[in-house]
Protein backbone atom coordinates (compact mmCIF):
# COMPACT_ATOMS: atom_id res chain seq x y z
CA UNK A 1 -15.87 -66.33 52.32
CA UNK A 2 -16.32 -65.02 48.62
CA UNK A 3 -19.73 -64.29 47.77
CA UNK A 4 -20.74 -65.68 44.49
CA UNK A 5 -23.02 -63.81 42.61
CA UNK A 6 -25.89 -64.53 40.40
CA UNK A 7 -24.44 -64.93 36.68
CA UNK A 8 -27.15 -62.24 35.66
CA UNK A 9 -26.32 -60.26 38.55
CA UNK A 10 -24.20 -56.78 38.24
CA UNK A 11 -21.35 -57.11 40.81
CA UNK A 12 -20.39 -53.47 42.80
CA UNK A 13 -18.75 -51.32 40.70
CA UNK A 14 -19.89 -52.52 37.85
CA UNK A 15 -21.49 -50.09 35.01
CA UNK A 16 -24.66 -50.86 34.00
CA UNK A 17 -25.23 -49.01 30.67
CA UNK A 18 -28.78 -48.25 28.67
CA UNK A 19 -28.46 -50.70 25.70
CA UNK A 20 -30.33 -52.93 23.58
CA UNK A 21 -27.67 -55.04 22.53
CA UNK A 22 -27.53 -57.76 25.08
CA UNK A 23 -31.15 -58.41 24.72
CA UNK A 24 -30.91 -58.25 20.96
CA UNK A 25 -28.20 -61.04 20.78
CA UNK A 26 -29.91 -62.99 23.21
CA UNK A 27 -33.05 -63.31 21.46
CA UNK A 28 -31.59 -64.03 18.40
CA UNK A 29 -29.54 -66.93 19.64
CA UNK A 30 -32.62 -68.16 21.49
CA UNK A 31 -34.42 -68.43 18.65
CA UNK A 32 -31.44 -70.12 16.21
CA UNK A 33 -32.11 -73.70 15.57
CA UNK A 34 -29.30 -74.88 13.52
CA UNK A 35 -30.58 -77.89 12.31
CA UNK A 36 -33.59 -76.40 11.09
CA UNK A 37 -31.88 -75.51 7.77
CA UNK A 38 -31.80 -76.90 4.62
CA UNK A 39 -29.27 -77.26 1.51
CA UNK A 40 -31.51 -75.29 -0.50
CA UNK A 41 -31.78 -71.91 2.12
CA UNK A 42 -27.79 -72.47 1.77
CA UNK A 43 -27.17 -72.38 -1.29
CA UNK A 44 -29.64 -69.19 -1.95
CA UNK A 45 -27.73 -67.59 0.86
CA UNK A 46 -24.85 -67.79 -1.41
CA UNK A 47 -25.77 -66.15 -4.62
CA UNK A 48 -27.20 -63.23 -2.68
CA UNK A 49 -25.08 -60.13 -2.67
CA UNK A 50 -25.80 -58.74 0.62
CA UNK A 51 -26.72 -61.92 3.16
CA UNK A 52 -29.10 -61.39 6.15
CA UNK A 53 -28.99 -62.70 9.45
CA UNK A 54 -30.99 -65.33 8.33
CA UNK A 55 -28.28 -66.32 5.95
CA UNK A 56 -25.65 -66.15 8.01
CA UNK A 57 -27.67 -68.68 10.09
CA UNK A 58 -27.81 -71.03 7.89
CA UNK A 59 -24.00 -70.62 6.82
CA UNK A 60 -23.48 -71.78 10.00
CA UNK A 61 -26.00 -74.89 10.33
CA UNK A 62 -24.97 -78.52 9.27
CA UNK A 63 -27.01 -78.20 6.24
CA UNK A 64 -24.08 -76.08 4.99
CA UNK A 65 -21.18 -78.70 5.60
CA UNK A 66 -21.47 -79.92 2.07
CA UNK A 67 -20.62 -76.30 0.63
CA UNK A 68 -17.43 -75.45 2.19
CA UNK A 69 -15.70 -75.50 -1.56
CA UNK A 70 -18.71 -73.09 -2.41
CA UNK A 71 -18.52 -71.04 0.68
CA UNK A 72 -14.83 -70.59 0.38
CA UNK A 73 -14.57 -69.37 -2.75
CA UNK A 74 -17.10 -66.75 -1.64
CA UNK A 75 -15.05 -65.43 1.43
CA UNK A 76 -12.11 -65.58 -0.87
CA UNK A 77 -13.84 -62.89 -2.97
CA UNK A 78 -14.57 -61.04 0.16
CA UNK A 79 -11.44 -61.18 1.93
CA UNK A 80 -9.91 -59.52 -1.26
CA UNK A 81 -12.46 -56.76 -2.10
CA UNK A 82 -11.84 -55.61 1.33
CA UNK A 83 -8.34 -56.68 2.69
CA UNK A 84 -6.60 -57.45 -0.77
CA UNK A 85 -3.76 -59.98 -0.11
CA UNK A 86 -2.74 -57.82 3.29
CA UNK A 87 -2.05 -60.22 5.97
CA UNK A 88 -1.30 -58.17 9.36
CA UNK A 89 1.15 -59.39 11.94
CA UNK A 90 1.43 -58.40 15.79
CA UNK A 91 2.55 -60.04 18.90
CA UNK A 92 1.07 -60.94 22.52
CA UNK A 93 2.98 -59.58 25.57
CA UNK A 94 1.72 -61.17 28.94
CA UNK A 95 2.23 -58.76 31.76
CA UNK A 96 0.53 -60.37 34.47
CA UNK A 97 -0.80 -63.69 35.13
CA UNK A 98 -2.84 -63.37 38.67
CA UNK A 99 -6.16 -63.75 38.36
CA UNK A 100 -9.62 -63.89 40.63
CA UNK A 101 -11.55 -65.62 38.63
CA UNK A 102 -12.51 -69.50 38.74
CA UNK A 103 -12.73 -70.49 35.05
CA UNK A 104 -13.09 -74.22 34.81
CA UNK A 105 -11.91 -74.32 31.37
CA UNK A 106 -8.56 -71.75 31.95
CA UNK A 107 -5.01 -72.31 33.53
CA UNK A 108 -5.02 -68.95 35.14
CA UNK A 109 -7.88 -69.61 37.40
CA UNK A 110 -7.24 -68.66 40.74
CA UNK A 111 -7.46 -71.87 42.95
CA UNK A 112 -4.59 -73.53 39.84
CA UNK A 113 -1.02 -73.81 41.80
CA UNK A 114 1.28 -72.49 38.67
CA UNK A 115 3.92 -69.79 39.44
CA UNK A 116 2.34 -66.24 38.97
CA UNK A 117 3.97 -63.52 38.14
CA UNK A 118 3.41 -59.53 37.41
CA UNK A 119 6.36 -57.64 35.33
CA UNK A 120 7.62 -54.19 36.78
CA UNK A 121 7.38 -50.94 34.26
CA UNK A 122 11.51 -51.90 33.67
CA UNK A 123 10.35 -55.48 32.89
CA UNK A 124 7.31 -54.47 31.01
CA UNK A 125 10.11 -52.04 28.76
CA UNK A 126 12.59 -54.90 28.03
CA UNK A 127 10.17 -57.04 27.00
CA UNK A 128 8.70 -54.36 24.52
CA UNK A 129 12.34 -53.46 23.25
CA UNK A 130 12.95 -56.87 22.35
CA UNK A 131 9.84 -57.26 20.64
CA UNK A 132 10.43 -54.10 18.65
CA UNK A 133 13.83 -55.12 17.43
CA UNK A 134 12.18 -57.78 15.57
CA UNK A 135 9.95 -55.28 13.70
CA UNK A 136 6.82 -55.78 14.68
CA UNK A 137 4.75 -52.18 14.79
CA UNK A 138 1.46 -54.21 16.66
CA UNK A 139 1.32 -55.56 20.34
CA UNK A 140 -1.57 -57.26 22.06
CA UNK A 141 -1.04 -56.32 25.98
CA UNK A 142 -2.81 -59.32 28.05
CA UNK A 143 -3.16 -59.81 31.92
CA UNK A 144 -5.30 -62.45 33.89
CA UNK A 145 -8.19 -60.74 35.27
CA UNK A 146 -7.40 -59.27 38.94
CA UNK A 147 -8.09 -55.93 39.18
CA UNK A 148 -6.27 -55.99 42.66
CA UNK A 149 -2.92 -56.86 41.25
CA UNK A 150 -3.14 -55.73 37.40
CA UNK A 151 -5.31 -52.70 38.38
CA UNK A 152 -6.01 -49.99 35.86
CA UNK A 153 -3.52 -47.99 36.32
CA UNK A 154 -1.04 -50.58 35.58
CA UNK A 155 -2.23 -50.99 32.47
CA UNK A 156 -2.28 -47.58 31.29
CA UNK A 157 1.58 -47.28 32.44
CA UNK A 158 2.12 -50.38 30.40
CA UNK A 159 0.26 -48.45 26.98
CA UNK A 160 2.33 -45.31 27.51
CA UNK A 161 5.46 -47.65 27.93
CA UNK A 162 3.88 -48.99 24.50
CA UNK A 163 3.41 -46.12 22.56
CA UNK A 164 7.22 -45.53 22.65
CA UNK A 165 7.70 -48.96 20.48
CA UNK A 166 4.41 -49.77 18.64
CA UNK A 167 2.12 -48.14 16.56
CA UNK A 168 -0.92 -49.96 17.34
CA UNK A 169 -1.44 -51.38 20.79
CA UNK A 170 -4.40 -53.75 21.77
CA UNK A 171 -6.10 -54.81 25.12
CA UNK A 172 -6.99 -58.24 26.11
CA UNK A 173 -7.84 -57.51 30.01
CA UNK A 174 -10.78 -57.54 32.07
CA UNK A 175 -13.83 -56.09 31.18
CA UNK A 176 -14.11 -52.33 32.80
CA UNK A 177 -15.92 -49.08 32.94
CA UNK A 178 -16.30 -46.58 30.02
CA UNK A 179 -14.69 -43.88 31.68
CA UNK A 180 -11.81 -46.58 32.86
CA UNK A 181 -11.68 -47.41 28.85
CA UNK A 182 -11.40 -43.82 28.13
CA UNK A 183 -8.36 -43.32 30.09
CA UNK A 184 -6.66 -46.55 28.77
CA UNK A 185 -7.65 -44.83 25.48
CA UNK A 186 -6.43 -41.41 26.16
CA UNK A 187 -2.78 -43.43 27.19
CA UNK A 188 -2.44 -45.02 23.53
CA UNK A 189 -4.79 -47.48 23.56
CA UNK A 190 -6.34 -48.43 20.00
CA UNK A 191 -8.08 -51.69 20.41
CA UNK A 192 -10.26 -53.69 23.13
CA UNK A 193 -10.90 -57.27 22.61
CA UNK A 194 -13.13 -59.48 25.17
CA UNK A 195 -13.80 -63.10 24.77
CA UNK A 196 -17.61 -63.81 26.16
CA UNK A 197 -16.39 -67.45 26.42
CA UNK A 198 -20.41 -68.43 25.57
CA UNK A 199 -23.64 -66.78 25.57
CA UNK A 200 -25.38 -69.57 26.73
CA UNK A 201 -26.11 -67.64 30.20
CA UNK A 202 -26.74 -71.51 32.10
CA UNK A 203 -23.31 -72.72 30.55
CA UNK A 204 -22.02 -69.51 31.45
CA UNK A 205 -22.24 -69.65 34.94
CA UNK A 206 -22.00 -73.52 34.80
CA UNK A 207 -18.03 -72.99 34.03
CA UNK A 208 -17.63 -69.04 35.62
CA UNK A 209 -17.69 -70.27 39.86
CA UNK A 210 -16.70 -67.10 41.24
CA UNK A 211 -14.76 -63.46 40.12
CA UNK A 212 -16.19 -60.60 38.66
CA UNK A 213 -15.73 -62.59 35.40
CA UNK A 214 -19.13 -64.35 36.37
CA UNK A 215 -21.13 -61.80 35.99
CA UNK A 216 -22.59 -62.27 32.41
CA UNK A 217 -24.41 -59.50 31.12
CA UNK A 218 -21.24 -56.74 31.88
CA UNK A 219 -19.21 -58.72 29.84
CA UNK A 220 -21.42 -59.10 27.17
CA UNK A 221 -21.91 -55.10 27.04
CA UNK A 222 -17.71 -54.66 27.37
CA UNK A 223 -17.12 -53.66 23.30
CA UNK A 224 -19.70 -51.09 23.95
CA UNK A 225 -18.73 -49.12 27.01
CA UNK A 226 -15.45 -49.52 25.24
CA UNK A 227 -16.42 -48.07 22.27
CA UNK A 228 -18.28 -45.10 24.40
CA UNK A 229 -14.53 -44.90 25.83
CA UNK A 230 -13.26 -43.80 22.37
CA UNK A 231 -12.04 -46.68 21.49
CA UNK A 232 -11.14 -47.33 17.71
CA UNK A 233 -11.97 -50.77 17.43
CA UNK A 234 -13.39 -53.87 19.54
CA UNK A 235 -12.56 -57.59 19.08
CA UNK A 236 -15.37 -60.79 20.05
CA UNK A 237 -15.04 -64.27 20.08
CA UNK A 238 -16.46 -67.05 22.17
CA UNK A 239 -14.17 -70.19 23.10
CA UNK A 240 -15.12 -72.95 21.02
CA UNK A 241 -15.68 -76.31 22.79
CA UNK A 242 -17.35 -74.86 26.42
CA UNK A 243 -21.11 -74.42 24.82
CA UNK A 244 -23.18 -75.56 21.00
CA UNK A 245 -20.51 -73.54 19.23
CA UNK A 246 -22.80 -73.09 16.10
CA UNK A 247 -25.00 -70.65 18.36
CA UNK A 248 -22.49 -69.32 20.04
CA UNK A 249 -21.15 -68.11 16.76
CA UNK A 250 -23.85 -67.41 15.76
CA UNK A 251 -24.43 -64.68 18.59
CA UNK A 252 -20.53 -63.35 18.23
CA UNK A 253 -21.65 -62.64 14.46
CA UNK A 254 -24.73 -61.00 15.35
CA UNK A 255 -22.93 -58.91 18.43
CA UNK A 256 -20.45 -57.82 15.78
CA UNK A 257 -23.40 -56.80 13.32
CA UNK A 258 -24.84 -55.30 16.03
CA UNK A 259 -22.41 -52.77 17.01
CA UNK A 260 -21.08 -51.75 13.66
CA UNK A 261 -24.21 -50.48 12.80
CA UNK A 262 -24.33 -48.58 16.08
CA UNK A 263 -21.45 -47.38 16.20
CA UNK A 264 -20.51 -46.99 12.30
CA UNK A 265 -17.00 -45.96 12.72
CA UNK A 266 -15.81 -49.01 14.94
CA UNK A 267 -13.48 -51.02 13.77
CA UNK A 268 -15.05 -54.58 14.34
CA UNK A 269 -12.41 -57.82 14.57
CA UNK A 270 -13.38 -61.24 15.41
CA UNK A 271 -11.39 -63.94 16.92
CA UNK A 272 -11.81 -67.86 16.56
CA UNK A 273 -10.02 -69.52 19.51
CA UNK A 274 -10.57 -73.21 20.60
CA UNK A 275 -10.17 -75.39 24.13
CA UNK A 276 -6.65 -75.72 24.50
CA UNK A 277 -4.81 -77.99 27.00
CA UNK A 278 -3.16 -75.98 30.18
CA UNK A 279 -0.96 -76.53 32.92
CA UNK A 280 -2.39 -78.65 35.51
CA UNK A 281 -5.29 -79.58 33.58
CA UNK A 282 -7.27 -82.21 35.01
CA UNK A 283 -10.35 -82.63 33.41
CA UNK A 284 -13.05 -80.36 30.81
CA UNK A 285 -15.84 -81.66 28.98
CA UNK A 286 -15.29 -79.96 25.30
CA UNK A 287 -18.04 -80.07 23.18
CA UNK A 288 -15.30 -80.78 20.63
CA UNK A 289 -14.99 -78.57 17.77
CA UNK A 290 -12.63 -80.23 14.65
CA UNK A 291 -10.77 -78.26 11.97
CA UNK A 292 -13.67 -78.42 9.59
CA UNK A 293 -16.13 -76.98 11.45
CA UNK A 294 -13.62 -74.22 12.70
CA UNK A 295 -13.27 -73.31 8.88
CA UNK A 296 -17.24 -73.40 8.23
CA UNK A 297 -17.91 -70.96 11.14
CA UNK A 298 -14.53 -68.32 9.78
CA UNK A 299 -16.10 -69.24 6.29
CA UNK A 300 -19.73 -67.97 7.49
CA UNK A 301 -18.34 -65.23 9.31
CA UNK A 302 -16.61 -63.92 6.45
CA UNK A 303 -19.16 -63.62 3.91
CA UNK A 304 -21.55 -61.93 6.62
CA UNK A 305 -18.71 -60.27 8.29
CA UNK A 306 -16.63 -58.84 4.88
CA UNK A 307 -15.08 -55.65 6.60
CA UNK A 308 -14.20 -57.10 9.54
CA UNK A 309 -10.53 -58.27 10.62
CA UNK A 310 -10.54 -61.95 11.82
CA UNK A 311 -7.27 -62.83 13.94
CA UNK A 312 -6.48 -67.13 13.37
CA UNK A 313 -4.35 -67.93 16.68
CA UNK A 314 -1.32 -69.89 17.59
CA UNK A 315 -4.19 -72.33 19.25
CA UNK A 316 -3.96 -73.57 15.71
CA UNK A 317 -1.38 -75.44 14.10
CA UNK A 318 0.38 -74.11 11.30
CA UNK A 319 -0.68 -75.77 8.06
CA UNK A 320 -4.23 -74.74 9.12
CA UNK A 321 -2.88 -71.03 10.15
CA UNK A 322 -1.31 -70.86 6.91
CA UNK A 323 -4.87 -72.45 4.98
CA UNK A 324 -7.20 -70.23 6.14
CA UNK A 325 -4.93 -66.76 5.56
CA UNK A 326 -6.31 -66.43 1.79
CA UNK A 327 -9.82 -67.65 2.29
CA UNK A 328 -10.95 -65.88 5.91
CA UNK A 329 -8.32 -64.52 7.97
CA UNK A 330 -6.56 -61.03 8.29
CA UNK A 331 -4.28 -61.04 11.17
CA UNK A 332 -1.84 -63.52 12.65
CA UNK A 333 0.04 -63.61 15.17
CA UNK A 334 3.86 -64.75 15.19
CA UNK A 335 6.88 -65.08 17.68
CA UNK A 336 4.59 -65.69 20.49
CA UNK A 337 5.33 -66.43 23.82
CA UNK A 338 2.39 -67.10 26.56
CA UNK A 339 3.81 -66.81 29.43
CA UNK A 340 5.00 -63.88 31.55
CA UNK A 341 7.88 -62.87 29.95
CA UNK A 342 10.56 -64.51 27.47
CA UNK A 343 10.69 -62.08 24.65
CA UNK A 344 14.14 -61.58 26.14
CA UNK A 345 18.05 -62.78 24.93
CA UNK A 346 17.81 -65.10 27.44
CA UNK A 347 14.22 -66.63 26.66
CA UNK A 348 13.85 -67.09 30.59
CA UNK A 349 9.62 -67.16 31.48
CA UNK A 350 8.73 -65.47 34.36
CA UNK A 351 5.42 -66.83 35.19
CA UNK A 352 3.30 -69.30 33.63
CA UNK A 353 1.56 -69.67 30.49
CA UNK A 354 -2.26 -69.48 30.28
CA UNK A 355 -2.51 -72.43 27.58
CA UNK A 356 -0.25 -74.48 25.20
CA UNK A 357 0.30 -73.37 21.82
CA UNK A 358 0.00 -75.12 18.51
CA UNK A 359 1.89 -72.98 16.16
CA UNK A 360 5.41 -72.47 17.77
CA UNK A 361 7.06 -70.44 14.50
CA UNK A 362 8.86 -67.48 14.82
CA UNK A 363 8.52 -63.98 13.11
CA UNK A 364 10.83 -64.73 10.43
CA UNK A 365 8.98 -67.93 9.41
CA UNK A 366 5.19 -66.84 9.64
CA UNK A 367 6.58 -63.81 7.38
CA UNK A 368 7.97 -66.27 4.83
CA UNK A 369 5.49 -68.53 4.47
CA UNK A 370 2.91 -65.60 4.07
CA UNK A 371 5.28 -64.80 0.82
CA UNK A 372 5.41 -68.28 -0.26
CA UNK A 373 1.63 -68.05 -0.74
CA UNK A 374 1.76 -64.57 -2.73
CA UNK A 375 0.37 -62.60 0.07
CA UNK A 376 1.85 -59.60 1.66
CA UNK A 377 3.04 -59.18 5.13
CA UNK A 378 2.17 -55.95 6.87
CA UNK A 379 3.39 -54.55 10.19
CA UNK A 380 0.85 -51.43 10.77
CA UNK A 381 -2.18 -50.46 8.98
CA UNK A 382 -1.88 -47.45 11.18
CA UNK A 383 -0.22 -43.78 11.51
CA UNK A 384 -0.87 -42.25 14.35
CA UNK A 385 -0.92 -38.52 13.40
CA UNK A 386 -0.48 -37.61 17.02
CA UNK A 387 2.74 -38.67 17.46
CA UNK A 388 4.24 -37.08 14.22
C-alpha cells in the first residue's frame, strides 16, 4: 500500500535546502485580504513609478476591476520599455505521459485509464526534426511526473537530443534536486518551469492524494534549487480555478519578486494557465476564473512584474491569445500538440493528451496574426556561444 505523506512533509530523497523563501511567500499570502482594498489605494498604485508589494496587492483585489482600461495602458507601457513589440514563439514536445501522482484536477493522474506512452531517443529525434523544419529555435520538453519511468537520465538524453535542433530548450518535469538540475543544465538545459498548482497548503493537499507531487514545501522551493543548479531562468504559475486565485497570484508574484532579487541574474517568466477539461473527466469543483479576471491578474503582474516574460497558453482561445500579446504577454506558443507524439507527417498520437486545448492554430497562423497586429515574431532571443 502507498504511504501518503503529510503535504508539509519532505518525502525520501527529497532536498531540503536553507531558504527563506517559502516562509516569506507564505506569510505574505496569509496576510493578503483582497477585499480589503479600495479604488483610491488603486488608483495611487498606478501613478507610482516603482509599485510595492502592497500595490501589486491591490492590482489584484476587486477594488481594481473598474481600472482595467487604466491598468492596461500601464502594462502596455511596460511591456514595451522592456520587450518592445518582440513576441517569442516555441513549441511543447510531450515525451512521456506516466505519471505517480493523484492530481484530482489533471488527466495524467495515475489511477485515469488513458493510453500512456514514453517515446524512445529515435522517437524523441523525429519528433524534434519535425518540429525544427518548421523553424521554431525554442522547445518546451514536458513529461508526467514518474521518476520511475521518465527518470533523470531520460531527460538529459532527451536535452542533448535537443541541443542538436533548438537553441533554447525548457523543462516542464518534476520537481528535483539541485545537483539533478545541474546535470540537466550541464546537458543543454536553459529553463525550469514548475507550476505550484496553489499555495493554499489545505487546498494543496485537498487535491494532491498521493505521489511525491504532494509534498508541498519541495515544490514550492523547485525554481531555487534550480537556480542553485545553474539554471538561466525559472518559470511559476499556479492553476487558476483549484484555490482563491487572487491570492494565489498574489503569492506566484511575490515568489517571482522574491527570487529575482536573490538571485539577480535569473531570468524570471510567469505562466497564467486555467482548469481545462481532460480525458475522462468526471467531476472538479473550479473556483471559476472568467476572461476578465485572467486579464486583471496578467495586467497586475505586468506592471509589478515589467522584466519578466509571461507565456499566454493554448488553454486560451485565440482572440484572447491574440488580445493580451500587446498589453501583457511575451511568449506564445504555436503548432502545439499535447499528446505524446504527433509532430510527425503522419500526425499519429502516441499516448494521450494531458488536457484539451483552446487555441488549435498552427505556426504559420499564430506568426501571421502576430504581423497583422504590428508586432514582431521572434524564434530565439538566444546564442549560445558554446556551440559556435
Amino acid at each position: 500500500m502507498q504511504t501518503i505523506f503529510d503535504p508539509m512533509e519532505y518525502q525520501p530523497g527529497m532536498q531540503q535546502i536553507d531558504t527563506t523563501v517559502l516562509e516569506q511567500v507564505m506569510s505574505a499570502r496569509n496576510h493578503y485580504t483582497p477585499q480589503q482594498y479600495t479604488a483610491a489605494e488603486v488608483m495611487a498604485a498606478l501613478r507610482k513609478d516603482t509599485i510595492s508589494q502592497a500595490d501589486f496587492a491591490s492590482l489584484l483585489s476587486p477594488a481594481a476591476a473598474p481600472f482595467l482600461e487604466a491598468m492596461a495602458q500601464r502594462a502596455k507601457i511596460e511591456r514595451e520599455k522592456h520587450f518592445g513589440n518582440n513576441v517569442l514563439l516555441f513549441t511543447p514536445l510531450y515525451i512521456s505521459n506516466y505519471c505517480e501522482n493523484r492530481c484530482v484536477y489533471c488527466g495524467f493522474n495515475c489511477q485515469n485509464p488513458i493510453t500512456r506512452c514514453k517515446l524512445n531517443a529515435e522517437e524523441i529525434e523525429a519528433e524534434m526534426q519535425a518540429i525544427a523544419k518548421t523553424g521554431m529555435r525554442e522547445v518546451l520538453l514536458l513529461t508526467g511526473e514518474s521518476r520511475s519511468v521518465s527518470g533523470p537520465e531520460y531527460i538529459a538524453e532527451a536535452v542533448q537530443i535537443a541541443k542538436k535542433y533548438f537553441s533554447t530548450i525548457g523543462l516542464e518535469v518534476y520537481p528535483m534536486n539541485a545537483d539533478e538540475y545541474a546535470m540537466l543544465c550541464n546537458y543543454g538545459a536553459d529553463f525550469v518551469t514548475v507550476f505550484q498548482e496553489t499555495y493554499d497548503p489545505v487546498r494543496y493537499g485537498e487535491v494532491h492524494l498521493g505521489g511525491a507531487k504532494r509534498c508541498f514545501p519541495y515544490r514550492v522551493c523547485a525554481q531555487e534549487r534550480a537556480l542553485m543548479g545553474g539554471m538561466r531562468g525559472v518559470g511559476f504559475g499556479v492553476l487558476l480555478g483549484l484555490a482563491d486565485f487572487r491570492r494565489d497570484m498574489f503569492a506566484v508574484g511575490v515568489h517571482a519578486a522574491l527570487l529575482q532579487k536573490k538571485y539577480p541574474q535569473a531570468e524570471i517568466a510567469l505562466s497564467f494557465p486555467r482548469l481545462r477539461p481532460y480525458k475522462n473527466h468526471t467531476e472538479t469543483n473550479p473556483n471559476d476564473v472568467h476572461e476578465t479576471q485572467l486579464l486583471q491578474m496578467m495586467l497586475a503582474c505586468r506592471i509589478f512584474l515589467p522584466f519578466a516574460s509571461f507565456t499566454i497558453s493554448t488553454r486560451e482561445r485565440a482572440g484572447f491569445r491574440d488580445h493580451v500579446l500587446p498589453l501583457a504577454a511575451t511568449k506564445i506558443s504555436a503548432g502545439v500538440n499535447v499528446g505524446i507524439g504527433g509532430h510527425g507527417e503522419d500526425g499519429e498520437q502516441k499516448g494521450d493528451a494531458q488536457f484539451e486545448i483552446s487555441d488549435p492554430r498552427s505556426l504559420s497562423e499564430i506568426h501571421d496574426a502576430i504581423l497583422s497586429q504590428g508586432m514582431q515574431p521572434v524564434y530565439t532571443d538566444y546564442i549560445n556561444t558554446n556551440t559556435l
